[in-house]
C-alpha atoms as a PDB file:
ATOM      1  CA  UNK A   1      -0.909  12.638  -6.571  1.00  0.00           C
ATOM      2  CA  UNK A   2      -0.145  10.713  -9.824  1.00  0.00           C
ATOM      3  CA  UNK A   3       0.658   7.377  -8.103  1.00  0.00           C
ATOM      4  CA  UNK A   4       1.645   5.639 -12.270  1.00  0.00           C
ATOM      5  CA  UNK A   5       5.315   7.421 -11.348  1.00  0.00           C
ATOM      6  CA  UNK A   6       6.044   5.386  -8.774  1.00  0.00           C
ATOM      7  CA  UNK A   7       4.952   2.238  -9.971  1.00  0.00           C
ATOM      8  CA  UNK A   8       8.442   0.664 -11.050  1.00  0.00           C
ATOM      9  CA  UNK A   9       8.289  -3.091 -13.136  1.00  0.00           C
ATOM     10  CA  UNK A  10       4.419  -3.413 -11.946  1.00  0.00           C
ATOM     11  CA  UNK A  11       5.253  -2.849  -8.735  1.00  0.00           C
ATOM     12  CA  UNK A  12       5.238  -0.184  -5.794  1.00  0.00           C
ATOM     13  CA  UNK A  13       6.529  -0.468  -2.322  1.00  0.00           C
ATOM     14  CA  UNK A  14       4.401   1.167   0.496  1.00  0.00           C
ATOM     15  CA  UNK A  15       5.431   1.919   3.985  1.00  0.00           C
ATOM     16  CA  UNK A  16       1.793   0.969   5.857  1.00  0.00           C
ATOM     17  CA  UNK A  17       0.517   2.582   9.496  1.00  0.00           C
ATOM     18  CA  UNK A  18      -2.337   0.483  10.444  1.00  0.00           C
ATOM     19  CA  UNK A  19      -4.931   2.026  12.707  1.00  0.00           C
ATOM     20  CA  UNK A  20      -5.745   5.182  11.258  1.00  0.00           C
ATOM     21  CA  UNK A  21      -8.908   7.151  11.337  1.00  0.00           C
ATOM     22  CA  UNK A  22      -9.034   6.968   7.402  1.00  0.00           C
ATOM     23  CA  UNK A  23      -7.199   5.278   4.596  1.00  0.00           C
ATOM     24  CA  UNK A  24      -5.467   7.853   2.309  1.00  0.00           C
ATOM     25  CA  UNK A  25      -1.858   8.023   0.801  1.00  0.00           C
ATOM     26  CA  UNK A  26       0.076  10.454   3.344  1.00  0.00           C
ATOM     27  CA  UNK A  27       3.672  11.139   1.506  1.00  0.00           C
ATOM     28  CA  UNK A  28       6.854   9.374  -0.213  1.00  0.00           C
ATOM     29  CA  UNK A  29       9.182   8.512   1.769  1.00  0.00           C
ATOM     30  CA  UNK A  30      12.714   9.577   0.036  1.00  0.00           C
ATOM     31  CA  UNK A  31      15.311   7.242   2.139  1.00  0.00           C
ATOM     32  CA  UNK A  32      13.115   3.785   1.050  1.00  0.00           C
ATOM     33  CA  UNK A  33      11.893   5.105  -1.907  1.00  0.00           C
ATOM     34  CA  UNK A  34       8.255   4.054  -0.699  1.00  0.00           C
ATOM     35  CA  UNK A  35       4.725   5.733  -0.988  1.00  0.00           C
ATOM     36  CA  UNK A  36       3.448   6.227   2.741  1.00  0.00           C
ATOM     37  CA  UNK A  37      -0.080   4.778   3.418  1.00  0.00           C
ATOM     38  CA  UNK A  38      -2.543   5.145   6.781  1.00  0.00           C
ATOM     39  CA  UNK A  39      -4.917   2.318   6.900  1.00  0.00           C
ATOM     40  CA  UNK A  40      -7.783   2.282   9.249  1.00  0.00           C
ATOM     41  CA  UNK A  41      -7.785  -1.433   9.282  1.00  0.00           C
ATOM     42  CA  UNK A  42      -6.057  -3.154  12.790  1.00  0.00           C
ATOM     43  CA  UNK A  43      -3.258  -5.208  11.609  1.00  0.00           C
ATOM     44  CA  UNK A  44      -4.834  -8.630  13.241  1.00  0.00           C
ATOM     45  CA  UNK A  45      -6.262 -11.112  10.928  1.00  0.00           C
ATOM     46  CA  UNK A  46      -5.106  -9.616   7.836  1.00  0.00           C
ATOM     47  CA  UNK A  47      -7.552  -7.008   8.248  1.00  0.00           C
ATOM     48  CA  UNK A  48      -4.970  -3.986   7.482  1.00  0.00           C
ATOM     49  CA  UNK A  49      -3.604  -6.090   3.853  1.00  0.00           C
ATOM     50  CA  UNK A  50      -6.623  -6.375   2.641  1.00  0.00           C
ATOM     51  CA  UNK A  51      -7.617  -3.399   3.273  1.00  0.00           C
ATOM     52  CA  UNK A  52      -4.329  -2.112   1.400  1.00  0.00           C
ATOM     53  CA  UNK A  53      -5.456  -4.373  -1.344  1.00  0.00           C
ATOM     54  CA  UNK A  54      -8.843  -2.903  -1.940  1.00  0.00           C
ATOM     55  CA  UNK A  55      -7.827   0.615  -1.522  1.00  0.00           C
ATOM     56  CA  UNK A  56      -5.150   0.296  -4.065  1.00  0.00           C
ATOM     57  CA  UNK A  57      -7.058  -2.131  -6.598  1.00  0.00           C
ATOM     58  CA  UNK A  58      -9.816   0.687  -6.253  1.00  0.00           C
ATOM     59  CA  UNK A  59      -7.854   3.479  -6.876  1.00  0.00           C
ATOM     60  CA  UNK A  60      -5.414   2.178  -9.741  1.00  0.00           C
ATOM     61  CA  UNK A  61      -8.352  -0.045 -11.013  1.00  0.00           C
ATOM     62  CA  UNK A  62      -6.443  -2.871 -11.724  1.00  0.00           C
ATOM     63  CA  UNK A  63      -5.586  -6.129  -9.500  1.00  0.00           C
ATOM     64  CA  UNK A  64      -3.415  -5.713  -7.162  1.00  0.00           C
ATOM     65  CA  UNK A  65      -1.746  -8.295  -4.657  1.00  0.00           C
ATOM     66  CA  UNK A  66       0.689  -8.136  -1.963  1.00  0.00           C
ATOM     67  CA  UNK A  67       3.869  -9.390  -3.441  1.00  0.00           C
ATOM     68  CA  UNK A  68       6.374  -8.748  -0.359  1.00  0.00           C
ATOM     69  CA  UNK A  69       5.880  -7.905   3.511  1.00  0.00           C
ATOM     70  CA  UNK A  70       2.495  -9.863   4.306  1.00  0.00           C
ATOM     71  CA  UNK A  71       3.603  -9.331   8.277  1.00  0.00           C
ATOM     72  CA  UNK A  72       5.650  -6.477   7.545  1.00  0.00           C
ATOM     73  CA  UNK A  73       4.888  -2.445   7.666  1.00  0.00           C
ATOM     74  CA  UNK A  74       7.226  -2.635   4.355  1.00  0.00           C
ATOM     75  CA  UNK A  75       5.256  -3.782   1.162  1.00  0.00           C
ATOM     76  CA  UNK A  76       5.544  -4.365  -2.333  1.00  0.00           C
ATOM     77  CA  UNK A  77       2.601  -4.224  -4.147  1.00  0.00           C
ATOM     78  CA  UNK A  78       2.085  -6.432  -7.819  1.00  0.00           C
ATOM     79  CA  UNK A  79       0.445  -4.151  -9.808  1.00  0.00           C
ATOM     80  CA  UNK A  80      -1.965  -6.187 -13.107  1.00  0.00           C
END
């Protein structure tokens, strides 16, 4: 999945399920016009963004930062 098409004005909006076995980039979700993410991170303690953040910064290799949505399921990511 070429994730660059969906990056919009250095950002891209995620749609995150915490508490996953893995973290991996399930879908796009057409009605929000969001990538869908599972994160195996709980969502306590800011354990599920960071995770986010280091699986995206990893896989882009760039910094990323959570822009939007710090205590949301709905994100928008800052893409550097």
């Amino acid at each position: 999945m070429n994730i660059d098409q969906y990056i919009k004005n250095n950002t891209l909006k995620i749609l995150v399920k915490p508490n996953s076995k893995k973290t991996k980039i399930v879908g796009f979700d057409e009605p929000r016009s969001a990538l869908r993410v599972e994160v195996a991170a709980p969502p306590e303690d800011n354990k599920a963004n960071l995770e986010v953040v280091k699986f995206f910064s990893k896989l882009l290799k760039k910094k990323v930062r959570i822009k939007l949505g710090l205590k949301s399921k709905e994100k928008v990511l800052q893409v550097y």
